[in-house]
N, C-alpha and C. Protein backbone atom coordinates (compact mmCIF):
# COMPACT_ATOMS: atom_id res chain seq x y z
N UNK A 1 101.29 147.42 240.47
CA UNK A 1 99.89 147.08 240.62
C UNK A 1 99.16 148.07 241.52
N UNK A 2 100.26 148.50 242.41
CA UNK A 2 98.93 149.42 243.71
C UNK A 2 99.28 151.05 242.85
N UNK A 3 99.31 151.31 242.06
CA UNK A 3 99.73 152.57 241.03
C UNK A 3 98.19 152.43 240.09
N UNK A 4 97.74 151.20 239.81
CA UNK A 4 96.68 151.47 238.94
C UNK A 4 95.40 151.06 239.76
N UNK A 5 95.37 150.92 241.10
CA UNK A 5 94.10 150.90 241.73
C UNK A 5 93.96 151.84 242.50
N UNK A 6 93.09 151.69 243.07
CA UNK A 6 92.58 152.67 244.44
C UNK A 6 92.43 152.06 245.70
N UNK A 7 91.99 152.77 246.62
CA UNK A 7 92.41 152.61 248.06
C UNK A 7 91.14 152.61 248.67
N UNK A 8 90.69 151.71 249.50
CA UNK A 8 89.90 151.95 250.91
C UNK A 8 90.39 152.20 251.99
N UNK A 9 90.36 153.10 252.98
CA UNK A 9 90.74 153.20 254.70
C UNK A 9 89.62 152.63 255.24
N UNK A 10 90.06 151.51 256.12
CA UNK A 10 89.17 151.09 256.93
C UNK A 10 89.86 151.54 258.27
N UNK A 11 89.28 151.00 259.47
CA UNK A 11 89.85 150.80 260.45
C UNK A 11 91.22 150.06 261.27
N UNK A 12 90.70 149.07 260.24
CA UNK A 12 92.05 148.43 260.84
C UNK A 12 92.82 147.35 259.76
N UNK A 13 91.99 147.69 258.50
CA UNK A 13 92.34 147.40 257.34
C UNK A 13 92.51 148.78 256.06
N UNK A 14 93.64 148.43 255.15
CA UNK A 14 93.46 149.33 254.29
C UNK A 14 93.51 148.15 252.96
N UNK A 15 93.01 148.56 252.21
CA UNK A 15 92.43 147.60 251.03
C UNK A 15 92.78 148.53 249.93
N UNK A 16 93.64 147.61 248.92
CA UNK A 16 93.84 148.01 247.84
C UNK A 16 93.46 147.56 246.41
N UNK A 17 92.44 147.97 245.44
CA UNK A 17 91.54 147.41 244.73
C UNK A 17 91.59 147.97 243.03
N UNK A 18 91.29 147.69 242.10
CA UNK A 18 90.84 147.69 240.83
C UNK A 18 90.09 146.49 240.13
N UNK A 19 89.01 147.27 239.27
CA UNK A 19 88.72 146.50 238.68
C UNK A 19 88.89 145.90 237.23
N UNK A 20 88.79 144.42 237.46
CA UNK A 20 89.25 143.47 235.96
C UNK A 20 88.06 143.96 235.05
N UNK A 21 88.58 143.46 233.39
CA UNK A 21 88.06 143.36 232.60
C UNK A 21 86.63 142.22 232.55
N UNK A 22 87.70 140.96 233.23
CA UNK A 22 86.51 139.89 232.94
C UNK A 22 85.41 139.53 233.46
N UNK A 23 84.78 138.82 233.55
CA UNK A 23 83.63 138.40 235.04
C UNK A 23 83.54 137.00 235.88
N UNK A 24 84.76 137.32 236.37
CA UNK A 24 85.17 135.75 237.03
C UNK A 24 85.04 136.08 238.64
N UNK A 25 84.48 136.83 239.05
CA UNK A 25 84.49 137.60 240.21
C UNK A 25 85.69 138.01 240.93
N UNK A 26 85.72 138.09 242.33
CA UNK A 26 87.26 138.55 243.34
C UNK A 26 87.80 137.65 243.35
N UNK A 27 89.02 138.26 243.60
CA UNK A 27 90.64 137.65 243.88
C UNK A 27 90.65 138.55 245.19
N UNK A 28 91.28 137.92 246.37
CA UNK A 28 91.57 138.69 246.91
C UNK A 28 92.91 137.94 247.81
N UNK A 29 93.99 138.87 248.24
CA UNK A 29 95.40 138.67 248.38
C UNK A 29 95.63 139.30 249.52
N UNK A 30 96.47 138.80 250.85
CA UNK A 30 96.80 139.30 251.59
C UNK A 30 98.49 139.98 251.96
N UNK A 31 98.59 141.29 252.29
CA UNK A 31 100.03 141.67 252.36
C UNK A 31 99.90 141.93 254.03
N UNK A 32 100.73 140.84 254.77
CA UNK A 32 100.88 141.02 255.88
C UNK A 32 102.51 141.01 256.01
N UNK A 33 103.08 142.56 256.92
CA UNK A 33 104.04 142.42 256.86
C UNK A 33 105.23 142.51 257.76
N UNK A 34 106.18 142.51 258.05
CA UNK A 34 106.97 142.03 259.13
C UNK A 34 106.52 142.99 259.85
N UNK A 35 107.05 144.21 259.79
CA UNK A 35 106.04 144.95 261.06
C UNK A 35 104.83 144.43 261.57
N UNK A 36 104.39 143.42 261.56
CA UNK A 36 103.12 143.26 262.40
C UNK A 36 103.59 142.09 263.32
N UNK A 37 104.48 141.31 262.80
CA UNK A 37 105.37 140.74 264.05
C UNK A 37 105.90 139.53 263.43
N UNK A 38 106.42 138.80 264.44
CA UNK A 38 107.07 137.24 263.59
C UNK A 38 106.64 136.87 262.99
N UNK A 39 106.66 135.56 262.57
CA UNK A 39 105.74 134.61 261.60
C UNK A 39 104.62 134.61 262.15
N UNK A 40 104.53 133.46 263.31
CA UNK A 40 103.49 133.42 263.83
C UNK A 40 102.42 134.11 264.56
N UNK A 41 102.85 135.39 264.48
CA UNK A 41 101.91 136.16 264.58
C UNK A 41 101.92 136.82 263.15
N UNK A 42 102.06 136.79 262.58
CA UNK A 42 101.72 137.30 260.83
C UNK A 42 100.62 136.01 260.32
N UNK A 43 101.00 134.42 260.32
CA UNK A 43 100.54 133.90 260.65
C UNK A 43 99.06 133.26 260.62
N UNK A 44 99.08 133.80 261.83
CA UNK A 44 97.36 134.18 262.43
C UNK A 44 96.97 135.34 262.31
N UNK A 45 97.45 136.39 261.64
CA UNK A 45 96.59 137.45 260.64
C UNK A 45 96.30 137.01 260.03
N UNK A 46 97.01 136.39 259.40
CA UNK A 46 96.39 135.34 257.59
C UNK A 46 95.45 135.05 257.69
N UNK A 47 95.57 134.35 258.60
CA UNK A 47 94.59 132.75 259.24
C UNK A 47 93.01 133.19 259.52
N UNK A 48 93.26 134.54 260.11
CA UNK A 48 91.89 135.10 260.58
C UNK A 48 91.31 135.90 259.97
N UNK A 49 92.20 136.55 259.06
CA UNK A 49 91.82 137.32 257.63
C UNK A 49 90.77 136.38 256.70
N UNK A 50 91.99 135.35 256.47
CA UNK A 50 91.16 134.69 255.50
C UNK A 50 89.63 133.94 255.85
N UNK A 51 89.99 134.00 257.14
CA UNK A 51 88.45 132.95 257.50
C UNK A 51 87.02 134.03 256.97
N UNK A 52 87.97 135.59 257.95
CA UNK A 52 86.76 136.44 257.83
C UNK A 52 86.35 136.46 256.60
N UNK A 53 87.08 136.38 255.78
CA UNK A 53 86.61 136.73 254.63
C UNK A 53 85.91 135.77 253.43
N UNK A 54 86.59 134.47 253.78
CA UNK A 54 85.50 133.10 253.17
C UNK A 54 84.19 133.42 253.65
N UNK A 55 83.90 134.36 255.36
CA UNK A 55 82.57 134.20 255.07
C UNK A 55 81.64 135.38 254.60
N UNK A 56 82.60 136.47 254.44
CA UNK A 56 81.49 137.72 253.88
C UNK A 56 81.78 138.20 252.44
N UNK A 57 82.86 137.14 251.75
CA UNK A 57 82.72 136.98 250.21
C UNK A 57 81.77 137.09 249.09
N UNK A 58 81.18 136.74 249.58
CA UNK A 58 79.02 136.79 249.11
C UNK A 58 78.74 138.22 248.73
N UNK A 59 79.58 138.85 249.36
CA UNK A 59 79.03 140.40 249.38
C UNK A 59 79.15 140.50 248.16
N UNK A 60 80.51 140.20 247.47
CA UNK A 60 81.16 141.32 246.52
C UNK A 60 81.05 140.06 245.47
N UNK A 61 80.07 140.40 244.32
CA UNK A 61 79.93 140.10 242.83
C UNK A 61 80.77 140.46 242.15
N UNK A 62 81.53 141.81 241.90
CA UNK A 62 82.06 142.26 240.47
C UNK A 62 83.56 141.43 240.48
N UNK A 63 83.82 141.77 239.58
CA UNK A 63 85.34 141.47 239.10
C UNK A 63 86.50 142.09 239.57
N UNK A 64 86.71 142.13 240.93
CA UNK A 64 87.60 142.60 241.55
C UNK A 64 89.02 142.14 241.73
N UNK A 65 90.49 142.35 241.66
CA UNK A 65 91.33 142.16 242.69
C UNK A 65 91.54 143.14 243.78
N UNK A 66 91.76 142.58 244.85
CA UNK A 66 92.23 143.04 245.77
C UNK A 66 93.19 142.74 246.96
N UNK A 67 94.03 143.53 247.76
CA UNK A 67 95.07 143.11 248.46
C UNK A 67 94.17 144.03 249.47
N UNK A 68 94.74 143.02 250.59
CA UNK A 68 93.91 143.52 252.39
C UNK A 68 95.61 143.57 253.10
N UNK A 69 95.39 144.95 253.40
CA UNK A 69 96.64 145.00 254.43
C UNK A 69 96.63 145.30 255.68
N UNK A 70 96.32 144.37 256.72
CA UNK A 70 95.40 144.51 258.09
C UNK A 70 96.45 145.60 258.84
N UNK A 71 96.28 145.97 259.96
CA UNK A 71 96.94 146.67 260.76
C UNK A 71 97.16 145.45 262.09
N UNK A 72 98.20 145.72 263.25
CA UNK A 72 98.40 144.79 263.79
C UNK A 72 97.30 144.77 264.88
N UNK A 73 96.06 145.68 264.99
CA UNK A 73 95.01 145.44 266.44
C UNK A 73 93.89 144.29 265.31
N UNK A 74 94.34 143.70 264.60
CA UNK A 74 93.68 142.77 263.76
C UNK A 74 93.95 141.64 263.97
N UNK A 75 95.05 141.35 264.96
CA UNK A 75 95.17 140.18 265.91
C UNK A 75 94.67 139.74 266.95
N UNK A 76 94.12 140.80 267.38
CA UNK A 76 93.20 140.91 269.06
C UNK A 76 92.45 140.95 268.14
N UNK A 77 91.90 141.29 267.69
CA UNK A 77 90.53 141.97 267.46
C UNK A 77 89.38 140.94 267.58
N UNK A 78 87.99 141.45 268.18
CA UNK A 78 86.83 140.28 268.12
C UNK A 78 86.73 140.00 266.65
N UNK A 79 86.63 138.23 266.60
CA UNK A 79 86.21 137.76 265.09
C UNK A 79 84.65 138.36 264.42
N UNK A 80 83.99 138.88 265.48
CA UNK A 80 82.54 139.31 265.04
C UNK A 80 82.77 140.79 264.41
N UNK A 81 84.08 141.43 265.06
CA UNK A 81 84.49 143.01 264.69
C UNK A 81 84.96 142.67 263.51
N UNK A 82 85.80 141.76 263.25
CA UNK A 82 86.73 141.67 261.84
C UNK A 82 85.95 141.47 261.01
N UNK A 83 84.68 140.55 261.39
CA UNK A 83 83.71 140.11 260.15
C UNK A 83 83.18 141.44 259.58
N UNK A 84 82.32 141.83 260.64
CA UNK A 84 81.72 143.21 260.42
C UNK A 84 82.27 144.50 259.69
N UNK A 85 83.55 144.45 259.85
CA UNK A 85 84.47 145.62 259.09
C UNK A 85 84.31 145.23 257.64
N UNK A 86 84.90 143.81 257.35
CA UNK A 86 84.76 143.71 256.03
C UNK A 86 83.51 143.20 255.33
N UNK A 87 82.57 143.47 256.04
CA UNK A 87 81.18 143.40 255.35
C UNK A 87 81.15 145.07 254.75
N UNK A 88 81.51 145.88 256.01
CA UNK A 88 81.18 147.19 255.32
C UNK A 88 81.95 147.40 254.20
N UNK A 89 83.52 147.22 254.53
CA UNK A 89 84.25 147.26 253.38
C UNK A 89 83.88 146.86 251.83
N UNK A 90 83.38 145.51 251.77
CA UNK A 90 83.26 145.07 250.77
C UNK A 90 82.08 145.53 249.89
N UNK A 91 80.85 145.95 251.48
CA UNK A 91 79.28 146.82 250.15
C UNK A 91 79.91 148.21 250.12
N UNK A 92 80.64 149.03 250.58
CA UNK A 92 81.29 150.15 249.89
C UNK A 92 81.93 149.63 248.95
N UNK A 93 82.89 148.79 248.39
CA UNK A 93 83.72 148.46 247.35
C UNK A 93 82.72 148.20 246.07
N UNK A 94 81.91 147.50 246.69
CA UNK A 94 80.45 147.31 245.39
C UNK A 94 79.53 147.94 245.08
N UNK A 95 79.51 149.07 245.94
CA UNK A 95 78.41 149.96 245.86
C UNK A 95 79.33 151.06 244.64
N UNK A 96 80.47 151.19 245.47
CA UNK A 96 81.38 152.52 244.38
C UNK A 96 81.73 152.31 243.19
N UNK A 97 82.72 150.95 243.12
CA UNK A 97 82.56 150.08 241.94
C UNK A 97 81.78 149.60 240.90
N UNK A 98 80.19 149.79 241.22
CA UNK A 98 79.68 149.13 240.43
C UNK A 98 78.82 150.38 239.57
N UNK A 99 79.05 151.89 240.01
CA UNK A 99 77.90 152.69 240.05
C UNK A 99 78.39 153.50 238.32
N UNK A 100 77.65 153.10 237.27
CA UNK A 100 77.55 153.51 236.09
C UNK A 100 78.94 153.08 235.64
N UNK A 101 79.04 151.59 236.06
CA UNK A 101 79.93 150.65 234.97
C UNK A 101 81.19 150.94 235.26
N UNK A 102 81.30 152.08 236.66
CA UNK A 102 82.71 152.51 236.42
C UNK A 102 84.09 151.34 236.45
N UNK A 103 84.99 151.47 235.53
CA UNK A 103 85.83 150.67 235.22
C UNK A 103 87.27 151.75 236.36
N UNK A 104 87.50 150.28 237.55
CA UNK A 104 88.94 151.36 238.30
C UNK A 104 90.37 150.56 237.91
């Protein structure tokens, strides 16, 4: 699957993306992985991943999947920083994605 998409570098996320055929909007999947520490701190990456991202979901219309693979300063990190990253993330993903239909 990460062979037929493409890549964002963020900061403290790297995001791995293509786009679907259909128009059911994003999927999006988290790979958090033992290098970032025990469970419970893997955990509460999840935990804070996912929140950030229930709330800046809105952004992104198209038909995306995607996998978010945080880095471990994504555990500290301010919840207002995490939000903010993936706001940018996601209007670059829709801005690039969407520009003359391109199919990734």
């Amino acid at each position: 699957m990460y062979q037929k998409g493409r890549k964002h570098f963020a900061e403290n996320i790297t995001i791995f993306y293509w786009r679907r055929s259909d128009d059911q909007g994003p999927r999006i999947g988290f790979a958090v992985g033992k290098v970032l520490g025990n469970a419970v701190e893997r955990n509460r990456i999840r935990r804070r991943l996912r929140a950030a991202v229930q709330r800046k979901l809105a952004t992104i219309t198209l038909p995306l999947d995607m996998v978010l693979r945080p880095r471990k300063a994504v555990q500290t990190l301010e919840f207002v920083r995490l939000e903010a990253e993936l706001e940018r993330i996601f209007a670059t993903l829709q801005k690039n994605t969407s520009q003359k239909g391109r199919s990734v």
